[in-house]
C-alpha atoms as a PDB file:
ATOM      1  CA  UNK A   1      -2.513 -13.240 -27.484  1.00  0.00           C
ATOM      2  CA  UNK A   2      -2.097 -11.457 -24.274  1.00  0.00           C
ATOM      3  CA  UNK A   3      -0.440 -13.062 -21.258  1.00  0.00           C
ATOM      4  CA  UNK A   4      -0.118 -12.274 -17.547  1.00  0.00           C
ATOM      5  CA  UNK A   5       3.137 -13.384 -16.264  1.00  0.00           C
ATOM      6  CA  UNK A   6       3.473 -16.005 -13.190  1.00  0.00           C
ATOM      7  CA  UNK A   7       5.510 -15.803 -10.309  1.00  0.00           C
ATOM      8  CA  UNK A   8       6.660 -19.135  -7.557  1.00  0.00           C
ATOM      9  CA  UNK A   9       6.070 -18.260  -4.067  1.00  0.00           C
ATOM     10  CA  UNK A  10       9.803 -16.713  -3.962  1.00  0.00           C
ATOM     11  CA  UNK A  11       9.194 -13.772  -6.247  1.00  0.00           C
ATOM     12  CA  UNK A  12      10.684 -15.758  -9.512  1.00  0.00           C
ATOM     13  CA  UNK A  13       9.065 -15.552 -12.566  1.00  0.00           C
ATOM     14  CA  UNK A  14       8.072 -18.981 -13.791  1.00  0.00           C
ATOM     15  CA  UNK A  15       6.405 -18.602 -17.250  1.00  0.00           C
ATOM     16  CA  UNK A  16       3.363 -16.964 -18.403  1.00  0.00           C
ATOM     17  CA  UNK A  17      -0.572 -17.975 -18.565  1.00  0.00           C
ATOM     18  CA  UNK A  18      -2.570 -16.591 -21.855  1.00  0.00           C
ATOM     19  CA  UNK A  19      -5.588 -14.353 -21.477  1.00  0.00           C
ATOM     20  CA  UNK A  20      -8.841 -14.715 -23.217  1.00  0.00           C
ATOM     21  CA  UNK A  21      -9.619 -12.560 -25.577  1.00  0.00           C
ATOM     22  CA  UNK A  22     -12.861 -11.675 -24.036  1.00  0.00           C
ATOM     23  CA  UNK A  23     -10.787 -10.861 -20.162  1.00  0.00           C
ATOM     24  CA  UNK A  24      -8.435  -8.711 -22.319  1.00  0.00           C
ATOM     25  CA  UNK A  25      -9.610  -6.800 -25.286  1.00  0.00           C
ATOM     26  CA  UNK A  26     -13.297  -5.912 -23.515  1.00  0.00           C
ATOM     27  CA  UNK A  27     -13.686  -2.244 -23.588  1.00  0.00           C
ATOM     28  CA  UNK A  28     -14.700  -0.034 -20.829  1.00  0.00           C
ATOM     29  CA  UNK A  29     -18.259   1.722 -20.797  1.00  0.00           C
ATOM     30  CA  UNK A  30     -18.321   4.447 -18.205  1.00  0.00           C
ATOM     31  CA  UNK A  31     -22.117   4.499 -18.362  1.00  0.00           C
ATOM     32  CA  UNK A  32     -22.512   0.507 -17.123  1.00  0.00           C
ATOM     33  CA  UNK A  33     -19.792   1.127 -14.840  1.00  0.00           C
ATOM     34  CA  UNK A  34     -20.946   4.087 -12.822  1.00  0.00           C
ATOM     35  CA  UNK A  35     -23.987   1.774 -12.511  1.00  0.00           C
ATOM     36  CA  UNK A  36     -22.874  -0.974 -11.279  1.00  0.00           C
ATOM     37  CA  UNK A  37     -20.282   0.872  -8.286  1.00  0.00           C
ATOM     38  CA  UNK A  38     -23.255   3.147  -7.449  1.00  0.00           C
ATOM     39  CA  UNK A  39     -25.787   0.011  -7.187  1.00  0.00           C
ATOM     40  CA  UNK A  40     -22.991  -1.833  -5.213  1.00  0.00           C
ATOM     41  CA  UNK A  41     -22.509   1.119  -2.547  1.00  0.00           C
ATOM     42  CA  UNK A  42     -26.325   1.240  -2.417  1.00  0.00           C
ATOM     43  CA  UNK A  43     -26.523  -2.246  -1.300  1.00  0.00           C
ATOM     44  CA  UNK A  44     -23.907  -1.795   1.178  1.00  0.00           C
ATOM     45  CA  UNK A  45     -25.827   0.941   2.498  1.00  0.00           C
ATOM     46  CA  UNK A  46     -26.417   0.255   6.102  1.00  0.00           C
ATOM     47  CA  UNK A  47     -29.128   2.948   7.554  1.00  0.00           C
ATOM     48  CA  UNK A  48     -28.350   3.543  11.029  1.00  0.00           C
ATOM     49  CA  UNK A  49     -29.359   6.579  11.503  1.00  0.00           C
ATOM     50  CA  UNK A  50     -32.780   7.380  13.781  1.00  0.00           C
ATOM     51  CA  UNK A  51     -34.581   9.700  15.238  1.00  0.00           C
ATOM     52  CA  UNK A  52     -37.819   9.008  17.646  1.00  0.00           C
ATOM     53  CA  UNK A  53     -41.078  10.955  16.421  1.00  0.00           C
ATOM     54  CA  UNK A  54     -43.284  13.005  19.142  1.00  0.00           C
ATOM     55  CA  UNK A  55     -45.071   9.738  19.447  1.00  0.00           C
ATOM     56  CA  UNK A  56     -41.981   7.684  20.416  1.00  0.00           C
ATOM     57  CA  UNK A  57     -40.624  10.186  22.774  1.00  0.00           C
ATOM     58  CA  UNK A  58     -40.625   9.408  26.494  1.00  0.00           C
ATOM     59  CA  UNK A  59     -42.891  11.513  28.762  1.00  0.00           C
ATOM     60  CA  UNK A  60     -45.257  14.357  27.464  1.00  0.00           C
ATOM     61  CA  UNK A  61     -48.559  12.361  28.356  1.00  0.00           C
ATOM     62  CA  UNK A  62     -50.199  15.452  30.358  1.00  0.00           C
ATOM     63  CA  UNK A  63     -51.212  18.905  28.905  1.00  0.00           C
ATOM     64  CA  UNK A  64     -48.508  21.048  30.353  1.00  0.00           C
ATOM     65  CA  UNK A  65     -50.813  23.789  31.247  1.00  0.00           C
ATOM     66  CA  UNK A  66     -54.802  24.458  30.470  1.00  0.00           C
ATOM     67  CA  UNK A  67     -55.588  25.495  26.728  1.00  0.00           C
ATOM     68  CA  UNK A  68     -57.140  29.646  27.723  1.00  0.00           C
ATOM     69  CA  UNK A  69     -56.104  31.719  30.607  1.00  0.00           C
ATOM     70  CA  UNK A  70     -52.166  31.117  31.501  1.00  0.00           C
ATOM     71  CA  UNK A  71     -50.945  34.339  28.657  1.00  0.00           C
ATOM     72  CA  UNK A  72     -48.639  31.742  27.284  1.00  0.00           C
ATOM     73  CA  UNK A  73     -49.100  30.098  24.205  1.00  0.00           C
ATOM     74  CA  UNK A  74     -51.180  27.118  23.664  1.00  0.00           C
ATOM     75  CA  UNK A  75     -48.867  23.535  24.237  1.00  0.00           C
ATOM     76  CA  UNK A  76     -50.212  20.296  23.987  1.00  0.00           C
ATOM     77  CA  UNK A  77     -47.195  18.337  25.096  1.00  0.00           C
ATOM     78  CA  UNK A  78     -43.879  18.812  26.003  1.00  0.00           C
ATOM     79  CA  UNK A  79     -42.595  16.172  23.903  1.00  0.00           C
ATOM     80  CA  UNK A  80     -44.288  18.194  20.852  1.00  0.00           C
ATOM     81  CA  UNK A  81     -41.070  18.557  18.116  1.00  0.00           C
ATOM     82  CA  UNK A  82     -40.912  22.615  18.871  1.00  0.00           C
ATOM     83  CA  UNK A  83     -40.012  21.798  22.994  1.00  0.00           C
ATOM     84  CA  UNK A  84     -36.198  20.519  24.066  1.00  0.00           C
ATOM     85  CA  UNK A  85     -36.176  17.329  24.770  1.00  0.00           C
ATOM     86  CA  UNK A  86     -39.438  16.718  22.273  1.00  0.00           C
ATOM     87  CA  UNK A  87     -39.735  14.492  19.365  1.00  0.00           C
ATOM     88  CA  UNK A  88     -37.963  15.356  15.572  1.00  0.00           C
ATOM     89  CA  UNK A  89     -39.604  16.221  12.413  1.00  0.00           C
ATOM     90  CA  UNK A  90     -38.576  14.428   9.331  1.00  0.00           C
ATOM     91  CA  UNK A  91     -35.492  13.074  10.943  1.00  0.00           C
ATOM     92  CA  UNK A  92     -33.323  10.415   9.309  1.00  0.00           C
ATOM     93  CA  UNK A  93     -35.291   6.586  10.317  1.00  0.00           C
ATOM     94  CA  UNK A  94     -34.021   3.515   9.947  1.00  0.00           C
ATOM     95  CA  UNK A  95     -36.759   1.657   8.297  1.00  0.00           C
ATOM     96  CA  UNK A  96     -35.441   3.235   4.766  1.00  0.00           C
ATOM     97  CA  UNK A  97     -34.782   0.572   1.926  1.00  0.00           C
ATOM     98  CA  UNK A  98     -31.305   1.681  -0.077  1.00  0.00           C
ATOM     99  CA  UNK A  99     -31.263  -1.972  -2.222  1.00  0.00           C
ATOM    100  CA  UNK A 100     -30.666  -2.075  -5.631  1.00  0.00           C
ATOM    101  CA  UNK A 101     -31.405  -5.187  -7.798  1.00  0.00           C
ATOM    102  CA  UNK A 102     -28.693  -5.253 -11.099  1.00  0.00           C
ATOM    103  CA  UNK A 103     -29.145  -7.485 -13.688  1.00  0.00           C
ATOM    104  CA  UNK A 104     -26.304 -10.499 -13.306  1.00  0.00           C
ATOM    105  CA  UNK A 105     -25.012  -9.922 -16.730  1.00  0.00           C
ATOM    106  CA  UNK A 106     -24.551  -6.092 -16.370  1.00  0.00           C
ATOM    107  CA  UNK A 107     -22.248  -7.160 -13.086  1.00  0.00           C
ATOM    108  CA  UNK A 108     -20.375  -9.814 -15.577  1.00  0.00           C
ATOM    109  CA  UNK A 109     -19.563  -7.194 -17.682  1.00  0.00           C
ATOM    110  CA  UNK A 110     -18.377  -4.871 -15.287  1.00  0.00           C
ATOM    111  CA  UNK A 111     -15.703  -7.059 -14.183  1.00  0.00           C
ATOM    112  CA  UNK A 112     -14.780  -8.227 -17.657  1.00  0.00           C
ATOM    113  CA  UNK A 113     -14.420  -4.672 -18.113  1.00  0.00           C
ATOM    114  CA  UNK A 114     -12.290  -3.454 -15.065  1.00  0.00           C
ATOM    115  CA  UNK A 115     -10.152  -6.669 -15.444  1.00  0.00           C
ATOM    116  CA  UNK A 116      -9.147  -6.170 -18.601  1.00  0.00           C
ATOM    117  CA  UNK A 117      -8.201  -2.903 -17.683  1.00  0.00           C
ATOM    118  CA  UNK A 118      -5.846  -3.651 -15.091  1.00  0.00           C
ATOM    119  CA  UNK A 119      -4.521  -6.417 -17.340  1.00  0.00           C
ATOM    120  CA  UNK A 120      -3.679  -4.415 -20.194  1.00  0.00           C
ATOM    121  CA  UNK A 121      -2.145  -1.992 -17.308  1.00  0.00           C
ATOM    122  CA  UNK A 122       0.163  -4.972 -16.267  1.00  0.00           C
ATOM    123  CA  UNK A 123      -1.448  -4.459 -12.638  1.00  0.00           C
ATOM    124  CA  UNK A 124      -2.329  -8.167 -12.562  1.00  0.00           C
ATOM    125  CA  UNK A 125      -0.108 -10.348 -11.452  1.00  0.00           C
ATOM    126  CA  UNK A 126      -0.377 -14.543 -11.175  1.00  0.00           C
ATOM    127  CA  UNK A 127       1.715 -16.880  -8.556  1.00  0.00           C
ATOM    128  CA  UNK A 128       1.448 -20.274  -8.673  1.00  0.00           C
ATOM    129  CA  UNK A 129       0.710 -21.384  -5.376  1.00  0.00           C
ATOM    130  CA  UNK A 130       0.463 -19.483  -2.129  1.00  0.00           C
ATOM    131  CA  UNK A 131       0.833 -22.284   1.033  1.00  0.00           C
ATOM    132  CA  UNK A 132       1.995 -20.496   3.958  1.00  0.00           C
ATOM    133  CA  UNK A 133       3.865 -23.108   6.857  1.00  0.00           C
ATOM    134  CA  UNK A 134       3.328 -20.476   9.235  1.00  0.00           C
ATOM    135  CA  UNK A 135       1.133 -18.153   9.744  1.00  0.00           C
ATOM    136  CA  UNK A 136       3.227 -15.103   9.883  1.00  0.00           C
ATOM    137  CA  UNK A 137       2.812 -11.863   8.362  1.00  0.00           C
ATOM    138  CA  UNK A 138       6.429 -11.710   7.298  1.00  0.00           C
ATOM    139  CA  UNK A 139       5.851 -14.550   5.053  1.00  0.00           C
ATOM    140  CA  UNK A 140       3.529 -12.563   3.266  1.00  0.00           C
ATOM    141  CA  UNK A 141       4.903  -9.462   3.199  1.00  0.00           C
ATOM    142  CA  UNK A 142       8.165 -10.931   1.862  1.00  0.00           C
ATOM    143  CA  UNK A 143       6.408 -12.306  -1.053  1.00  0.00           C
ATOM    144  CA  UNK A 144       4.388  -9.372  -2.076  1.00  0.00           C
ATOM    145  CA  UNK A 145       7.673  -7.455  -1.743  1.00  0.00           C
ATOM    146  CA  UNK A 146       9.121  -9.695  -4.288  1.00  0.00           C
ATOM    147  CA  UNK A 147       6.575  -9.118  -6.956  1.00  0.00           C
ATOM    148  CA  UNK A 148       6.952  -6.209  -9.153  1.00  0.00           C
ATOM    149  CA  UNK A 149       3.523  -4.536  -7.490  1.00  0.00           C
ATOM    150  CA  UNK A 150       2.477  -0.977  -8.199  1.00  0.00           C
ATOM    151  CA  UNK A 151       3.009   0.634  -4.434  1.00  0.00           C
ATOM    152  CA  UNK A 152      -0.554   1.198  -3.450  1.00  0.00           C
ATOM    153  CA  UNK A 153      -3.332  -0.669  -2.431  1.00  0.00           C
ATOM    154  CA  UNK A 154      -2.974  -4.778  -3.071  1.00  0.00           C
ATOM    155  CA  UNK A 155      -5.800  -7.577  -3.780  1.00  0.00           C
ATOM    156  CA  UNK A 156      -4.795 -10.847  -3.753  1.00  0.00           C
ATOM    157  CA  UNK A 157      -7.817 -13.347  -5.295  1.00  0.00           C
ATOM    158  CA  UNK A 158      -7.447 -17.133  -4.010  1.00  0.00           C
ATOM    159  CA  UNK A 159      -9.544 -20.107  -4.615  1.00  0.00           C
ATOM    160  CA  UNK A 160     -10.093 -20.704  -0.551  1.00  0.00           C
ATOM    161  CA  UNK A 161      -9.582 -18.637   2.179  1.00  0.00           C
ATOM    162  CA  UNK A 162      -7.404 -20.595   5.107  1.00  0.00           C
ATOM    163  CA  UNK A 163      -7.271 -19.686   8.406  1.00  0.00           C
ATOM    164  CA  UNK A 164      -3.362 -19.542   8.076  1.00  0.00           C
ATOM    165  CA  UNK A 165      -3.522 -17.000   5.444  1.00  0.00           C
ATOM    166  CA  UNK A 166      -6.126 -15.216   6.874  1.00  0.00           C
ATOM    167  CA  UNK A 167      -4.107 -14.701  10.211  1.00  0.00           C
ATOM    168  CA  UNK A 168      -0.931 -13.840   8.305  1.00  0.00           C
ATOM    169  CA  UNK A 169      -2.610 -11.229   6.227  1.00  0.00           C
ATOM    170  CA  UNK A 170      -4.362  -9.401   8.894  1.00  0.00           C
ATOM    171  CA  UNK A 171      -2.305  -6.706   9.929  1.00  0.00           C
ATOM    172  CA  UNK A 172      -1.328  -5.982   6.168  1.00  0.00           C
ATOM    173  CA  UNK A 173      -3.351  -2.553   5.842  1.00  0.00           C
ATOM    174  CA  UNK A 174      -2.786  -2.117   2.323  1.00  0.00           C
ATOM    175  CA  UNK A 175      -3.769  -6.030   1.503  1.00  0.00           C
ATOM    176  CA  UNK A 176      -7.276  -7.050   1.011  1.00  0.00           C
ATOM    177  CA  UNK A 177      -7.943 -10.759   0.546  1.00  0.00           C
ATOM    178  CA  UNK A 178     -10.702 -11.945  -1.759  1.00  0.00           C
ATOM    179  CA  UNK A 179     -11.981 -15.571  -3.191  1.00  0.00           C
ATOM    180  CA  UNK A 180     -12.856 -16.206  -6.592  1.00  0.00           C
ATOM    181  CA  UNK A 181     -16.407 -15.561  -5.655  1.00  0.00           C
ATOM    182  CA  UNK A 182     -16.636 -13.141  -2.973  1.00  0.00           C
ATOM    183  CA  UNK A 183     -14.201 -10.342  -5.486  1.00  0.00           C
ATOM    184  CA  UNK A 184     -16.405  -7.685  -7.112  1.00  0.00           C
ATOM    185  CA  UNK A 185     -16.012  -4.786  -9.117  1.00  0.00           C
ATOM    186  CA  UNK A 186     -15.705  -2.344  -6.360  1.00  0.00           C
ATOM    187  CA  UNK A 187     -12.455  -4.718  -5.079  1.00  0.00           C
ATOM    188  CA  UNK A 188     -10.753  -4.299  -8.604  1.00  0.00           C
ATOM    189  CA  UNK A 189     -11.194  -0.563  -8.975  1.00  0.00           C
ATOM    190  CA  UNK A 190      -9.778   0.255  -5.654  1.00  0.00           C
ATOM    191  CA  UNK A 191      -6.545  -1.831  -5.662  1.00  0.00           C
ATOM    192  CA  UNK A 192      -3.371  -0.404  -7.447  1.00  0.00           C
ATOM    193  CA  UNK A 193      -2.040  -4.723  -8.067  1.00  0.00           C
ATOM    194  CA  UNK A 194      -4.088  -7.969  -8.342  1.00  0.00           C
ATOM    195  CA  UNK A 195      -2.087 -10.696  -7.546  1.00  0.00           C
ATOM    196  CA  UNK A 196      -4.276 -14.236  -8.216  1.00  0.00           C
ATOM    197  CA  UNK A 197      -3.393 -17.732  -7.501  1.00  0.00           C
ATOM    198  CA  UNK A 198      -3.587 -19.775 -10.441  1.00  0.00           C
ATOM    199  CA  UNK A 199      -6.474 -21.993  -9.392  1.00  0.00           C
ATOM    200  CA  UNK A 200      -8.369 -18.369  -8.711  1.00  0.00           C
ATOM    201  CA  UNK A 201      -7.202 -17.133 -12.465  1.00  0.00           C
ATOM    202  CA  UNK A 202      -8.665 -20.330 -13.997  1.00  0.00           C
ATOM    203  CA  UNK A 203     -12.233 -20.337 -11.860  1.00  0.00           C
ATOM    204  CA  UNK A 204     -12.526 -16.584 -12.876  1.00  0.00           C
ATOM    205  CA  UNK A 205     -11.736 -17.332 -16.381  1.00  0.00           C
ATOM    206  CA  UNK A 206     -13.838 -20.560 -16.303  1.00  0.00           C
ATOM    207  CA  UNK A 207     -16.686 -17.860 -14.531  1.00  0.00           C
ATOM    208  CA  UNK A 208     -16.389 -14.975 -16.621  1.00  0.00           C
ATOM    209  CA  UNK A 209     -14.752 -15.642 -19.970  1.00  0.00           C
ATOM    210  CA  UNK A 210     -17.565 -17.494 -21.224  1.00  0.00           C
ATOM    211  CA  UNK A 211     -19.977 -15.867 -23.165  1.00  0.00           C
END
């Protein structure tokens, strides 16, 4: 049976917690993978991006000059796409649609997948409780720095966000902070360590070991 070792809050190892089989032996499929991540970055697509048509330009009510007569070519308006200062053609607009509906169990399996990865990779890590007195960023930085972490990126997954923790943890660049619910697939590919609480590791085992 594969276990995950735990930690106290002062770095010491305390014992071990045992792994589903199903959070530990589930094998990757690049195919479901690539996409879920793409479907995720689709719906986190924010279009922002606009450009006014002829029609939305400012100005460019009156006929610049008459149509015959002048020798210069005929104009219309001098908002028209081809004058400075006129409207674009098939410019970017914000009224584009990048969601993506996925399936709920393809984004189950996903994270059963990437999880087990890191787990058989020894990049997840469990402590049993994580109640800061302060809320100081040395606090936390102490205890990460007393974990045997991968240097790289971290993502620590608690059970509730406090406003103690999330003040401490701020100005931690490499440190991303994530609930039980709010963690995705995206949050577990990017991070080098996953360090959990144990309350997290049993609501994501409770959420995602069963079949």
């Amino acid at each position: 049976m594969t276990t995950i070792p735990t930690f106290s809050k002062d770095g010491k190892k305390s014992g071990t917690i045992a792994v589903p089989k199903v959070l530990s032996e589930t094998k990757s499929s690049r195919v479901l993978l690539h996409q879920v991540v793409t479907g995720l970055l689709s719906n986190m697509h924010r279009e922002t991006a606009h450009t006014k048509t002829r029609g939305e330009v400012r100005g460019g009510g009156r006929k610049p000059w008459r149509q015959k007569g002048t020798g210069r070519a005929r104009a219309g308006s001098i908002r028209s796409p081809l004058w400075r200062g006129g409207g674009t053609t098939f410019g970017p607009r914000n009224t584009r649609n990048f969601a993506v509906r996925m399936p709920h169990t393809a984004r189950r399996m996903a994270f059963r997948q990437v999880l087990a990865e890191k787990i058989r990779h020894g990049e997840v890590f469990v402590v049993t409780s994580l109640e800061l007195a302060k809320p100081k960023t040395k606090i936390v930085e102490a205890l990460l720095q007393r974990l045997p972490l991968r240097e790289g990126r971290i993502l620590l997954i608690i059970e509730e966000l406090s406003p103690e923790l999330s003040r401490a943890a701020n100005n931690l660049p490499y440190l991303t902070i994530r609930t039980h619910l709010t963690t995705n697939v995206l949050d577990l590919l990017v991070a080098d360590s996953v360090v959990l609480t144990k309350q997290a590791f049993t609501a994501l085992e409770q959420r995602y070991a069963a079949s």
